[in-house]
N, C-alpha and C. Protein backbone atom coordinates (compact mmCIF):
# COMPACT_ATOMS: atom_id res chain seq x y z
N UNK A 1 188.82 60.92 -69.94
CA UNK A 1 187.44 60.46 -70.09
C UNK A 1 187.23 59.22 -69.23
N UNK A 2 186.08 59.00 -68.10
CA UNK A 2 185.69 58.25 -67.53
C UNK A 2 185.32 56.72 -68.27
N UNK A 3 185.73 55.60 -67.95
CA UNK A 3 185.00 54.89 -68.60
C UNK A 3 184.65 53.56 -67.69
N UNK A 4 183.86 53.23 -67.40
CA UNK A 4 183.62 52.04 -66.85
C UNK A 4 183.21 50.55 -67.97
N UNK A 5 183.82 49.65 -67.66
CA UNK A 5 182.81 48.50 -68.44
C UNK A 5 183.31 47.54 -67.76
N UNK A 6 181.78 46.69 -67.70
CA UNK A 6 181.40 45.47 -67.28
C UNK A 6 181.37 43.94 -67.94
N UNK A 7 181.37 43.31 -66.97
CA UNK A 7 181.97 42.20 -68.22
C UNK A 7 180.93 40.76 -66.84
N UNK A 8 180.73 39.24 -67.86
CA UNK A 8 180.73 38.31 -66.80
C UNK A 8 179.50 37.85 -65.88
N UNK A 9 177.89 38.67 -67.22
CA UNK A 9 177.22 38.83 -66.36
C UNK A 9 176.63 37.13 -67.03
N UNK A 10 175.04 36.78 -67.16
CA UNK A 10 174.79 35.33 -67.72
C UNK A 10 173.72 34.90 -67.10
N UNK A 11 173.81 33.97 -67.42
CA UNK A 11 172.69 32.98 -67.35
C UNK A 11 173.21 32.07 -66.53
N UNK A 12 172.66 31.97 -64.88
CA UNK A 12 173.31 30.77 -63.77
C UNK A 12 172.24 29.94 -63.09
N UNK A 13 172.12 28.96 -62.74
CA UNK A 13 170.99 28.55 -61.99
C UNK A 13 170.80 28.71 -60.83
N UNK A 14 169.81 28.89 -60.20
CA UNK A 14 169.89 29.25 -58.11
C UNK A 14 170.80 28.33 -57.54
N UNK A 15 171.18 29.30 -57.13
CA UNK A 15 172.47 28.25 -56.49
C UNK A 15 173.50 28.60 -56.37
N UNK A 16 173.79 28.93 -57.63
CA UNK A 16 174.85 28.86 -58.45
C UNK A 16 176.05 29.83 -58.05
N UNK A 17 176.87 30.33 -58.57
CA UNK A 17 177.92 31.14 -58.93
C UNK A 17 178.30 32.35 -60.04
N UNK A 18 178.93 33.03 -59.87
CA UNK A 18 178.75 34.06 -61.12
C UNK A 18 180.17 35.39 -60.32
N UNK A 19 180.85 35.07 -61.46
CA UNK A 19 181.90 36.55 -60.62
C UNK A 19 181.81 37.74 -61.77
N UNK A 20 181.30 39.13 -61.74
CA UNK A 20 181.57 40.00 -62.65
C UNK A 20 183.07 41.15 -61.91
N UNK A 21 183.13 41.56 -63.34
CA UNK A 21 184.24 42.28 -63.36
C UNK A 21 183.55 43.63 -63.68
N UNK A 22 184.47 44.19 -63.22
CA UNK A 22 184.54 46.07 -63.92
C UNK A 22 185.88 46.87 -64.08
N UNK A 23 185.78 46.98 -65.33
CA UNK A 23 187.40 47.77 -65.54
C UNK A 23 187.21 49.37 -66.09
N UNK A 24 188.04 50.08 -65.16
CA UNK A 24 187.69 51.19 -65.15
C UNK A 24 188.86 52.31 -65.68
N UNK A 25 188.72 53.08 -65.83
CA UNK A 25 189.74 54.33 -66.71
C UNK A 25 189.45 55.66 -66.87
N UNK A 26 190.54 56.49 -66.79
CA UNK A 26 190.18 57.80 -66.64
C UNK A 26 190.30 58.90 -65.81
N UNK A 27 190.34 58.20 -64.43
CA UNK A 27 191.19 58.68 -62.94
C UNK A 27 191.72 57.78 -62.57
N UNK A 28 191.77 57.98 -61.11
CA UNK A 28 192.84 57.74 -60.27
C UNK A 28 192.33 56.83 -59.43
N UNK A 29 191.96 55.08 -60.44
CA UNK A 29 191.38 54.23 -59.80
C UNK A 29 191.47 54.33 -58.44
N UNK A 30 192.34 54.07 -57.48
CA UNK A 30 193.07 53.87 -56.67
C UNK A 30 192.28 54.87 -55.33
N UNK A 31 191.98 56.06 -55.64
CA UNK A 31 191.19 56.87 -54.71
C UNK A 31 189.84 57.27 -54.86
N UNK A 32 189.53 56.21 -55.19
CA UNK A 32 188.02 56.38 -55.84
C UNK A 32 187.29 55.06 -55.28
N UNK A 33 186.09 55.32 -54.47
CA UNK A 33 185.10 54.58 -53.60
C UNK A 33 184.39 53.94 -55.25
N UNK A 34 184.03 52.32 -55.63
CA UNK A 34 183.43 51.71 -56.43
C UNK A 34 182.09 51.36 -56.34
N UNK A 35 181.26 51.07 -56.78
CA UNK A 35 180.24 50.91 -56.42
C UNK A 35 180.12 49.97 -57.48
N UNK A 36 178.50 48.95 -56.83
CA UNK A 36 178.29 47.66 -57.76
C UNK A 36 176.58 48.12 -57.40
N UNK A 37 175.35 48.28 -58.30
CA UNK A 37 174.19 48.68 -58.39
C UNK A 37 173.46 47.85 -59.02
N UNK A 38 172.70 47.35 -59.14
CA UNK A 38 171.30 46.51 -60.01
C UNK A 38 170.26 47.16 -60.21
N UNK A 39 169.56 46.70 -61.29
CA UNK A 39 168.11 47.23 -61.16
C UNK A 39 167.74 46.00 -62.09
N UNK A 40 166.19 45.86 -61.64
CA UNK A 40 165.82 44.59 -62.47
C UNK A 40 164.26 45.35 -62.72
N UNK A 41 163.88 44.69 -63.85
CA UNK A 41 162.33 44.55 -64.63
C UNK A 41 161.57 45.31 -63.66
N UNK A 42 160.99 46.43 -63.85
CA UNK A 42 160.06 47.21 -62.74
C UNK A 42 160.65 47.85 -61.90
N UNK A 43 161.87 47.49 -61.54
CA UNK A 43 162.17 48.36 -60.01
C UNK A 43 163.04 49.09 -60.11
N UNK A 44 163.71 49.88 -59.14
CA UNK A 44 164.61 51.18 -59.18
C UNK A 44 165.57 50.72 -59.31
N UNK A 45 166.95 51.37 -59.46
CA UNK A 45 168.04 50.79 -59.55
C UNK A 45 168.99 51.08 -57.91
N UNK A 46 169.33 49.62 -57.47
CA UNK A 46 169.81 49.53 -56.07
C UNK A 46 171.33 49.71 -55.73
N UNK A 47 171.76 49.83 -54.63
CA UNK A 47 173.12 49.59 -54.37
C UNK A 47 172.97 48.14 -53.87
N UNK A 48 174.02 47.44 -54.18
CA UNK A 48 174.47 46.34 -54.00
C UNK A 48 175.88 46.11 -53.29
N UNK A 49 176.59 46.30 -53.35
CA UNK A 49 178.02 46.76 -52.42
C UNK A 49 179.01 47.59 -52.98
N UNK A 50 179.84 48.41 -52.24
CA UNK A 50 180.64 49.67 -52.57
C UNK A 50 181.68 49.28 -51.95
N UNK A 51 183.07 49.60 -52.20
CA UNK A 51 184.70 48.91 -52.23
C UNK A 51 185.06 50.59 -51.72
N UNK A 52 185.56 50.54 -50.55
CA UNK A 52 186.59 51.85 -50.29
C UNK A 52 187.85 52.08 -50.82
N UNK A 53 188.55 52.84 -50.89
CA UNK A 53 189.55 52.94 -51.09
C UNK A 53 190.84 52.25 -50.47
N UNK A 54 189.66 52.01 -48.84
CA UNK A 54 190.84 51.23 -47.84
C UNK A 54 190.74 49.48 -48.53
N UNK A 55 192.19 49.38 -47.85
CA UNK A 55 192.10 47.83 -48.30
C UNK A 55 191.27 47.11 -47.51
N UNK A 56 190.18 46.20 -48.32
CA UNK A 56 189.54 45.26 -47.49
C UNK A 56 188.39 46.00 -47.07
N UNK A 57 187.87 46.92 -47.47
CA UNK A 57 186.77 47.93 -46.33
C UNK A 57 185.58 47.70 -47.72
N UNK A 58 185.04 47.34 -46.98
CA UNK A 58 183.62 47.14 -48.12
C UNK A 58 182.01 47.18 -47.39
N UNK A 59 181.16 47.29 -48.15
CA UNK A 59 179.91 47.66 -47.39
C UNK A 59 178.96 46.67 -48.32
N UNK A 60 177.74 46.24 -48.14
CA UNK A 60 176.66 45.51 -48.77
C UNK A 60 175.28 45.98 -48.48
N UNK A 61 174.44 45.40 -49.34
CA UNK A 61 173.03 45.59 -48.95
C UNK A 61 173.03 44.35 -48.19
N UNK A 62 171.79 44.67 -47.30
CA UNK A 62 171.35 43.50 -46.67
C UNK A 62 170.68 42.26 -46.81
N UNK A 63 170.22 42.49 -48.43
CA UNK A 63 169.86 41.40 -49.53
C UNK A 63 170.42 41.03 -50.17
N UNK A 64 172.02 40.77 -49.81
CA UNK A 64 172.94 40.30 -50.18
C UNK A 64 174.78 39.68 -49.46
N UNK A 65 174.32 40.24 -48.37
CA UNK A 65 175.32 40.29 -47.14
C UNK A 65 175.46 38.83 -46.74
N UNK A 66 176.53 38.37 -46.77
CA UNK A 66 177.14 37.00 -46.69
C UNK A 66 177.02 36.09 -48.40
N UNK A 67 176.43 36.64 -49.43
CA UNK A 67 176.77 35.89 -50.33
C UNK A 67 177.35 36.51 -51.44
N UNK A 68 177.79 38.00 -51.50
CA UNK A 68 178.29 38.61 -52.43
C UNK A 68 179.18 38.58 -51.54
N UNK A 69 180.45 39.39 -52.48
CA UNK A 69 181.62 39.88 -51.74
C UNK A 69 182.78 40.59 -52.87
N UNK A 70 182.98 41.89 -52.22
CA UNK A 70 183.36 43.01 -52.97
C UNK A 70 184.31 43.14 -53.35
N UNK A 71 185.27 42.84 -53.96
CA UNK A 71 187.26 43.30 -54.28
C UNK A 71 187.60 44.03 -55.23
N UNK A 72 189.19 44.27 -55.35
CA UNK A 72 189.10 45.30 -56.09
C UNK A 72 190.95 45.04 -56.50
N UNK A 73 191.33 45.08 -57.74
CA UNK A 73 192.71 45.06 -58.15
C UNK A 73 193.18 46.09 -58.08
N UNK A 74 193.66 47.03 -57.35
CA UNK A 74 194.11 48.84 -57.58
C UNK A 74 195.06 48.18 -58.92
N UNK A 75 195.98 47.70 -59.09
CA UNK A 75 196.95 47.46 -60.04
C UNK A 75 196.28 47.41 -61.36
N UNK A 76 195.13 46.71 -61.49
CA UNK A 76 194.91 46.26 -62.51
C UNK A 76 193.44 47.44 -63.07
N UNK A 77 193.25 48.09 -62.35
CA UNK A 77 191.81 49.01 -62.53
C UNK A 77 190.83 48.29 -62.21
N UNK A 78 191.11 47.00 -61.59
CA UNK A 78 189.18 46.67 -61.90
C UNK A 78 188.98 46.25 -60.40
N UNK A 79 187.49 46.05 -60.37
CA UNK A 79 186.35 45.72 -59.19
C UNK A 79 185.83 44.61 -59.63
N UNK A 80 185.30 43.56 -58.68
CA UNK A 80 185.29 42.56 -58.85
C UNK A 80 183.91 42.30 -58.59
N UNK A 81 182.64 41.79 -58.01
CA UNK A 81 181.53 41.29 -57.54
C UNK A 81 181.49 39.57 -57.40
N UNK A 82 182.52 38.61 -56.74
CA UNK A 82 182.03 37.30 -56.79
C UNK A 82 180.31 37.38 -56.25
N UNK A 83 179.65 36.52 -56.97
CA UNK A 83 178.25 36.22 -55.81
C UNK A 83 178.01 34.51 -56.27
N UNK A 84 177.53 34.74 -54.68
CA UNK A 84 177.21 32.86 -54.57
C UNK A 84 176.00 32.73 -54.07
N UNK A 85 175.94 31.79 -54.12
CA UNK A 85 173.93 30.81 -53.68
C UNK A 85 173.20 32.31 -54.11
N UNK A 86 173.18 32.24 -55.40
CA UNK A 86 172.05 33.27 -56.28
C UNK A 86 170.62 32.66 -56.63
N UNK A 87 170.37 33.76 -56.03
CA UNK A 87 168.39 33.54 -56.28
C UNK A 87 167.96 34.20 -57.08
N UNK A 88 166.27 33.57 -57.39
CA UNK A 88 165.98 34.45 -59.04
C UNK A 88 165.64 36.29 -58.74
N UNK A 89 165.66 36.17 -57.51
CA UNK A 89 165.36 37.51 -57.28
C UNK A 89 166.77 38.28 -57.36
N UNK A 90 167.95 38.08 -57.70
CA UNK A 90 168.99 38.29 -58.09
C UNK A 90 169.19 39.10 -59.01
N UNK A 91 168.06 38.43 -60.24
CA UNK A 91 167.95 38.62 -61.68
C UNK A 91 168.12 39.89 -62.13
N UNK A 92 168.74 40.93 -62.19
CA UNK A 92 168.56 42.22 -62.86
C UNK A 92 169.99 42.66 -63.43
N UNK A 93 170.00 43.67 -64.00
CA UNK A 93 171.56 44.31 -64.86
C UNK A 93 171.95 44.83 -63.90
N UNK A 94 173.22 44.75 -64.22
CA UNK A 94 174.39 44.70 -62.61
C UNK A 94 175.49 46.21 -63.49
N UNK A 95 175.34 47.39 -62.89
CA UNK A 95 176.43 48.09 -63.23
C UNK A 95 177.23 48.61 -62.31
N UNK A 96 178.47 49.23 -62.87
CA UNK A 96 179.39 49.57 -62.03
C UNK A 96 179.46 51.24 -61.88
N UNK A 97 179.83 51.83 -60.62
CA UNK A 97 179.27 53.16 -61.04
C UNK A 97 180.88 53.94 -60.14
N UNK A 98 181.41 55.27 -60.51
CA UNK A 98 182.17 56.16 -59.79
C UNK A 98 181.82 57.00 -59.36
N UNK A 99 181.67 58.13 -58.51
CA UNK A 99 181.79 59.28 -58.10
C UNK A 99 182.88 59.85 -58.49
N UNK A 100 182.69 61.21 -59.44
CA UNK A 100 184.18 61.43 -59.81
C UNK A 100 184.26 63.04 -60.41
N UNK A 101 184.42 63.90 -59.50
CA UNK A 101 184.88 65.32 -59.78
C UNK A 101 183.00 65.64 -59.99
N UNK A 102 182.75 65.08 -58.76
CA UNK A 102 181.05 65.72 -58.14
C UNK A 102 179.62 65.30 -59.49
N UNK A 103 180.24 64.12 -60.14
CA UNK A 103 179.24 63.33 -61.14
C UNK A 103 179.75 62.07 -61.00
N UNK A 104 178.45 61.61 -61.33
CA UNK A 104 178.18 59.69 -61.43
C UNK A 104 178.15 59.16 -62.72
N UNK A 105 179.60 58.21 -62.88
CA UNK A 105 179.83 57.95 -64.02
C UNK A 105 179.50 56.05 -63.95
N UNK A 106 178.87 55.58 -64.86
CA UNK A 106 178.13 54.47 -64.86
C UNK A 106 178.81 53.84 -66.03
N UNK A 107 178.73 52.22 -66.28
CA UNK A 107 178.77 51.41 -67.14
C UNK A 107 178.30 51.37 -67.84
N UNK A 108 178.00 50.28 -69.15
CA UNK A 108 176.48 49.96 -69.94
C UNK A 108 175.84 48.88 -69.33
N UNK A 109 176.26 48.31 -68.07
CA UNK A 109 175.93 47.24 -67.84
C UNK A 109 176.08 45.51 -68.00
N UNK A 110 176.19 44.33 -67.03
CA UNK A 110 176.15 43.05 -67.71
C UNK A 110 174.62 42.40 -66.83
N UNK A 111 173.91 41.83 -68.07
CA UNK A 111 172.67 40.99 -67.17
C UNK A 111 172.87 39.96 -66.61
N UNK A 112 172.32 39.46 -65.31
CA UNK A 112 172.48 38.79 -64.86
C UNK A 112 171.62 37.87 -64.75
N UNK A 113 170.88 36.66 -65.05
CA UNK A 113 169.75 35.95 -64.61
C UNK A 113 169.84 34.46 -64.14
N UNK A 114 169.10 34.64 -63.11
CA UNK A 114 169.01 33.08 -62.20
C UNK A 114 167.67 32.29 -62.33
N UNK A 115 168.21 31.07 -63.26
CA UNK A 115 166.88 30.64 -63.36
C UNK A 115 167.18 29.46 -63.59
N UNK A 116 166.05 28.04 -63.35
CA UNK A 116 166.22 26.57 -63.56
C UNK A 116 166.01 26.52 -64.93
């Protein structure tokens, strides 16, 4: 059974800092592309950056490129999301998602909000 969960999400001020986690179970962490998604109040739910399988190979949105940054423990199951100099437009639930035997298996989510 697939399971993702998220952890680490909060309350930060612009600026600020915030690292979430995702620990995952069920396959074969290790060959499995990660994904990190948001959606906030009104809007669709986005990609935010995806972790390859290769070491170090990672991808971003472009509303986020140079202040997030993607990792991943193969050892330990989990995916990481540090993000820095966060803006309130930041603000939305942050989940973690797999591709896995041709379905999308998702988190419950951690919220995230940036505010003074």
């Amino acid at each position: 059974q697939v399971q993702l969960v998220e952890s680490g999400g909060g309350l930060v001020q612009p600026g600020g800092p915030l690292r979430l986690s995702c620990v995952a179970s069920g396959f074969r962490f290790n060959e499995y592309k990660i994904h990190w998604y948001r959606q906030a109040p009104g809007k669709e739910r986005e990609l935010v950056a995806a972790s390859t399988t290769a070491a170090g190979s990672s991808n971003y949105a472009e509303s986020v490129k140079g202040r997030f940054t993607i990792s991943r423990d193969n050892g330990k199951n989990t995916v990481f999301l540090q993000m820095n100099s966060l803006k309130p437009e930041d603000t939305a639930v942050y989940y973690c998602n797999v591709e896995w035997r041709l379905r999308g298996y998702w988190g419950q989510g951690t919220q995230v909000t940036v505010s003074s």
